[in-house]
C-alpha atoms as a PDB file:
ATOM      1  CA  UNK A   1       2.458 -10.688  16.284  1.00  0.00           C
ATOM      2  CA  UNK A   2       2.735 -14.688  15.347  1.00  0.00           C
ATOM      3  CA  UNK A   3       3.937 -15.814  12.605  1.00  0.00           C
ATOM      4  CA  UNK A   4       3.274 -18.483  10.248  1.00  0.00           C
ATOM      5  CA  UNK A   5       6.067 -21.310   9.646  1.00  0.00           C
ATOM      6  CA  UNK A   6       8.005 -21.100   6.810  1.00  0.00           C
ATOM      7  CA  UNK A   7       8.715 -23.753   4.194  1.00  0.00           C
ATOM      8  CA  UNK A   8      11.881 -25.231   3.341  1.00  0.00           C
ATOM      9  CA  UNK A   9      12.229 -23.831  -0.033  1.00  0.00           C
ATOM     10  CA  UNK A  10      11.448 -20.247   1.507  1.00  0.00           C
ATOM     11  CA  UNK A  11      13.876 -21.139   4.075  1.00  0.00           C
ATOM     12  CA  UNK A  12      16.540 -21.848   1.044  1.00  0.00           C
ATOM     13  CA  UNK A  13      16.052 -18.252  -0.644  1.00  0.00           C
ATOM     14  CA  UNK A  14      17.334 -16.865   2.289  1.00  0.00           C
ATOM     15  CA  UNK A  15      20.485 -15.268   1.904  1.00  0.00           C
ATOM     16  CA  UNK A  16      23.374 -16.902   3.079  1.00  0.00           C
ATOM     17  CA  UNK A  17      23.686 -14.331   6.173  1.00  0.00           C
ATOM     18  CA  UNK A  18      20.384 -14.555   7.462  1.00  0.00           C
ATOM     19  CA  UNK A  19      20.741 -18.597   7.275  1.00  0.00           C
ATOM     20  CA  UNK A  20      24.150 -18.445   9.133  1.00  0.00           C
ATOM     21  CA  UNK A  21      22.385 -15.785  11.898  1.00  0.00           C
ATOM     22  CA  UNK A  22      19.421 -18.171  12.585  1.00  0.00           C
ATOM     23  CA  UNK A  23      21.726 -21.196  12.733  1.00  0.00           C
ATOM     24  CA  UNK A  24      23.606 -19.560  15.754  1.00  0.00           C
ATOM     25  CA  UNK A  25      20.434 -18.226  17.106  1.00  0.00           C
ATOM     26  CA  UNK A  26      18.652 -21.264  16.896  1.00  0.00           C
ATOM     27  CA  UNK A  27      21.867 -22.827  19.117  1.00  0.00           C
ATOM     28  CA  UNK A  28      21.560 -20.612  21.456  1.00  0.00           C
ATOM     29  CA  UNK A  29      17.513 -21.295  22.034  1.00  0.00           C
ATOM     30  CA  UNK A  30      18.075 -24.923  21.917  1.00  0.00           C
ATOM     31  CA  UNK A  31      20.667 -24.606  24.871  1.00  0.00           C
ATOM     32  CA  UNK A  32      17.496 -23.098  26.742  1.00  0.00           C
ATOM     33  CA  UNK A  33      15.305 -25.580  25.685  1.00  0.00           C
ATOM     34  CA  UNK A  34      16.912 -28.779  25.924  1.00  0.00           C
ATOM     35  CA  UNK A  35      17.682 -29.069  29.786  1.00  0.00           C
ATOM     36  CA  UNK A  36      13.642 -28.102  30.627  1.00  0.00           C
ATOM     37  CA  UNK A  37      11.803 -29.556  27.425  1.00  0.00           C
ATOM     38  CA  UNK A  38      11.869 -32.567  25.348  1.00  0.00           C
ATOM     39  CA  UNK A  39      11.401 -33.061  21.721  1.00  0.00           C
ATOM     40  CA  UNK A  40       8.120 -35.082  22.012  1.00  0.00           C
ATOM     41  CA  UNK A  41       6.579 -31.861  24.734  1.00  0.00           C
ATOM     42  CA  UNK A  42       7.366 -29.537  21.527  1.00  0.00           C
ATOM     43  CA  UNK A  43       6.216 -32.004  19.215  1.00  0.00           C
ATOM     44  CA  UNK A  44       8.954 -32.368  17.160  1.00  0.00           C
ATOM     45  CA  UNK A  45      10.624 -35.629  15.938  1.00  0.00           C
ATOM     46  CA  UNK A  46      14.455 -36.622  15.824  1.00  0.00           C
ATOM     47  CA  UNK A  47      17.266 -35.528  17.865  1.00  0.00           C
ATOM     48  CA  UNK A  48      18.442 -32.566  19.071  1.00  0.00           C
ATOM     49  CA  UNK A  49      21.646 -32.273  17.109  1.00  0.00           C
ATOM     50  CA  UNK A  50      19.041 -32.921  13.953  1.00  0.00           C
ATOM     51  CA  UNK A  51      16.979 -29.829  14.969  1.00  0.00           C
ATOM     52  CA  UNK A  52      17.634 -27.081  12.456  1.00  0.00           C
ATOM     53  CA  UNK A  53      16.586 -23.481  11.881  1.00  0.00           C
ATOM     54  CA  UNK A  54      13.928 -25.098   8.717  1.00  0.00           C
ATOM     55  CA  UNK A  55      12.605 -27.520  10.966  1.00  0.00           C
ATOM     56  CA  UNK A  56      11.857 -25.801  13.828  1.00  0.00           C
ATOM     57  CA  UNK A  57      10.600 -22.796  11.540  1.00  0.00           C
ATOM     58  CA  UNK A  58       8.122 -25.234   9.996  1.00  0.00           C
ATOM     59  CA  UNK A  59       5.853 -25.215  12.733  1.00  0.00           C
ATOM     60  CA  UNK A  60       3.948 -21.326  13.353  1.00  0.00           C
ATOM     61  CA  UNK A  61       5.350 -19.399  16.167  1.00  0.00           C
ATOM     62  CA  UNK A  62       1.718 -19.119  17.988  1.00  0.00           C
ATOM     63  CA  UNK A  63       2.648 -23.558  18.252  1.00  0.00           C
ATOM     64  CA  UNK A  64       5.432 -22.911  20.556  1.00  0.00           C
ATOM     65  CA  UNK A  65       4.365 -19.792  22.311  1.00  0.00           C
ATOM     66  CA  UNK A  66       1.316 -21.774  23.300  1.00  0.00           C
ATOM     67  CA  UNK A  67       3.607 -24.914  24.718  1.00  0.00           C
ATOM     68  CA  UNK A  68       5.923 -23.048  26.560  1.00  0.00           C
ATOM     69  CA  UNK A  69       3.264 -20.233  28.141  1.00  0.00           C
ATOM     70  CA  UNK A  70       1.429 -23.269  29.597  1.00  0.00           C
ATOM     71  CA  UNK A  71       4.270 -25.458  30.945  1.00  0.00           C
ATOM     72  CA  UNK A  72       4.707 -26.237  34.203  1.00  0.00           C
ATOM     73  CA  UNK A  73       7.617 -25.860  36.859  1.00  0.00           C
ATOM     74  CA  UNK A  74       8.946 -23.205  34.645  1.00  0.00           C
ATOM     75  CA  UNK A  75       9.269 -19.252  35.865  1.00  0.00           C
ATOM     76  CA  UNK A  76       7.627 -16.668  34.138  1.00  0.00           C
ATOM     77  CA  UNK A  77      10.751 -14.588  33.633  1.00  0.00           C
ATOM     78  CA  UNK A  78      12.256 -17.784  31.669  1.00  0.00           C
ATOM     79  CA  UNK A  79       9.365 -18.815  29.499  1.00  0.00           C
ATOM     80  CA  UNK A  80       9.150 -14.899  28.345  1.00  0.00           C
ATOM     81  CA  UNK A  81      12.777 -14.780  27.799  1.00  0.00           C
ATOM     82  CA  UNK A  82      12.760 -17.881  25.752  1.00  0.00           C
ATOM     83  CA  UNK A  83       9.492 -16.168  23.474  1.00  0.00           C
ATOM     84  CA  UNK A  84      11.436 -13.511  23.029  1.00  0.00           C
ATOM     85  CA  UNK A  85      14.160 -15.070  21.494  1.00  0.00           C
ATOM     86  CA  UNK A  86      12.170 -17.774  19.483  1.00  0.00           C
ATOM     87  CA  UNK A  87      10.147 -14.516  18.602  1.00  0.00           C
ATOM     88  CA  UNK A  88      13.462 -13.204  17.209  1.00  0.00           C
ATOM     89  CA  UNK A  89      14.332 -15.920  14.753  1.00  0.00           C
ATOM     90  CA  UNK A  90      10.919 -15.817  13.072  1.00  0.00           C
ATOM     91  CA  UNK A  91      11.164 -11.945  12.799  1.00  0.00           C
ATOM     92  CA  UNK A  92      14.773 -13.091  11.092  1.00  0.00           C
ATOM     93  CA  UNK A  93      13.530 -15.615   9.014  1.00  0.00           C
ATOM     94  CA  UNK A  94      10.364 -13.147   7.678  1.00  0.00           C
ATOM     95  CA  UNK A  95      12.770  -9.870   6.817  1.00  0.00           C
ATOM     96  CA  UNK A  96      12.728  -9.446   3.489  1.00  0.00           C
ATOM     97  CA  UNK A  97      15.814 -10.180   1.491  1.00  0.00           C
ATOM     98  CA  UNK A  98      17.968  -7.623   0.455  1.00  0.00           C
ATOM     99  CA  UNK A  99      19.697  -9.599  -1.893  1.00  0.00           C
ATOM    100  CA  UNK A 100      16.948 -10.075  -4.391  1.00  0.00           C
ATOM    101  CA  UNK A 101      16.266  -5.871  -4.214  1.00  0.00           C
ATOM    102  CA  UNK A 102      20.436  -5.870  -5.212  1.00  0.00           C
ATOM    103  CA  UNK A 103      19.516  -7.978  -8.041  1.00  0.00           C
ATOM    104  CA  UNK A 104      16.678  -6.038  -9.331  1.00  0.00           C
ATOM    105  CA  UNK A 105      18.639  -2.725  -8.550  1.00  0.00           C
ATOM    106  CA  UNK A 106      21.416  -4.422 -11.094  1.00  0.00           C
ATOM    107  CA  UNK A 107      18.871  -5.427 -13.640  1.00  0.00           C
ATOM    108  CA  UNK A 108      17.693  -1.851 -13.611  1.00  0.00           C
ATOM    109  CA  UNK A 109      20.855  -0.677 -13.992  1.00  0.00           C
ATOM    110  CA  UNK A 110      22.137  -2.611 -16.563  1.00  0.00           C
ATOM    111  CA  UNK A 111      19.281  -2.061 -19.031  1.00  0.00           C
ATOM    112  CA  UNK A 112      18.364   1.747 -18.279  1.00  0.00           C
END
């Protein structure tokens, strides 16, 4: 069920549509985040207007489902809400790329 981080350069072979999709996504969790958790609680550095979808991917999923499970002063219904959507950008960030299969489907094609 977790998920590793990803690296920047994986993060880069993404195609362009799955970047733009976890961009938005990632807005939409850090909406959530911001007003109940700081930076420094999810140990991450810089601002949150500098928080993007290859920084916050960096870190494995199991990092921030352990943070926000154990916070404090924060319902139960919230915190799963919030996994569930961080859970979503790492399952977005790990599908496999169907731009490289076009490629090799062209290749293929173009030699057979």
């Amino acid at each position: 069920m977790k998920r590793l981080g990803i690296s920047r350069r994986d993060y880069e072979r993404l195609p362009s549509e799955t970047k733009s999709r976890l961009i938005a996504l990632l807005e939409d969790i850090k909406k959530e985040l911001r007003p109940r958790f700081s930076l420094r609680f999810l140990q991450l550095d810089g601002s949150w207007k500098d928080l993007n979808p290859p920084r916050f991917l960096a870190l494995p999923e199991d990092h921030y489902h352990r943070l926000i499970k154990g916070s404090k002063g924060v319902t139960s219904r919230y915190k799963q809400e919030l996994l569930d959507k961080i859970a979503e950008l790492y399952e977005l960030s790990s599908e496999p790329t169907s731009e490289a299969s076009g490629l090799e489907r062209w290749l293929e094609n173009s030699h057979g």
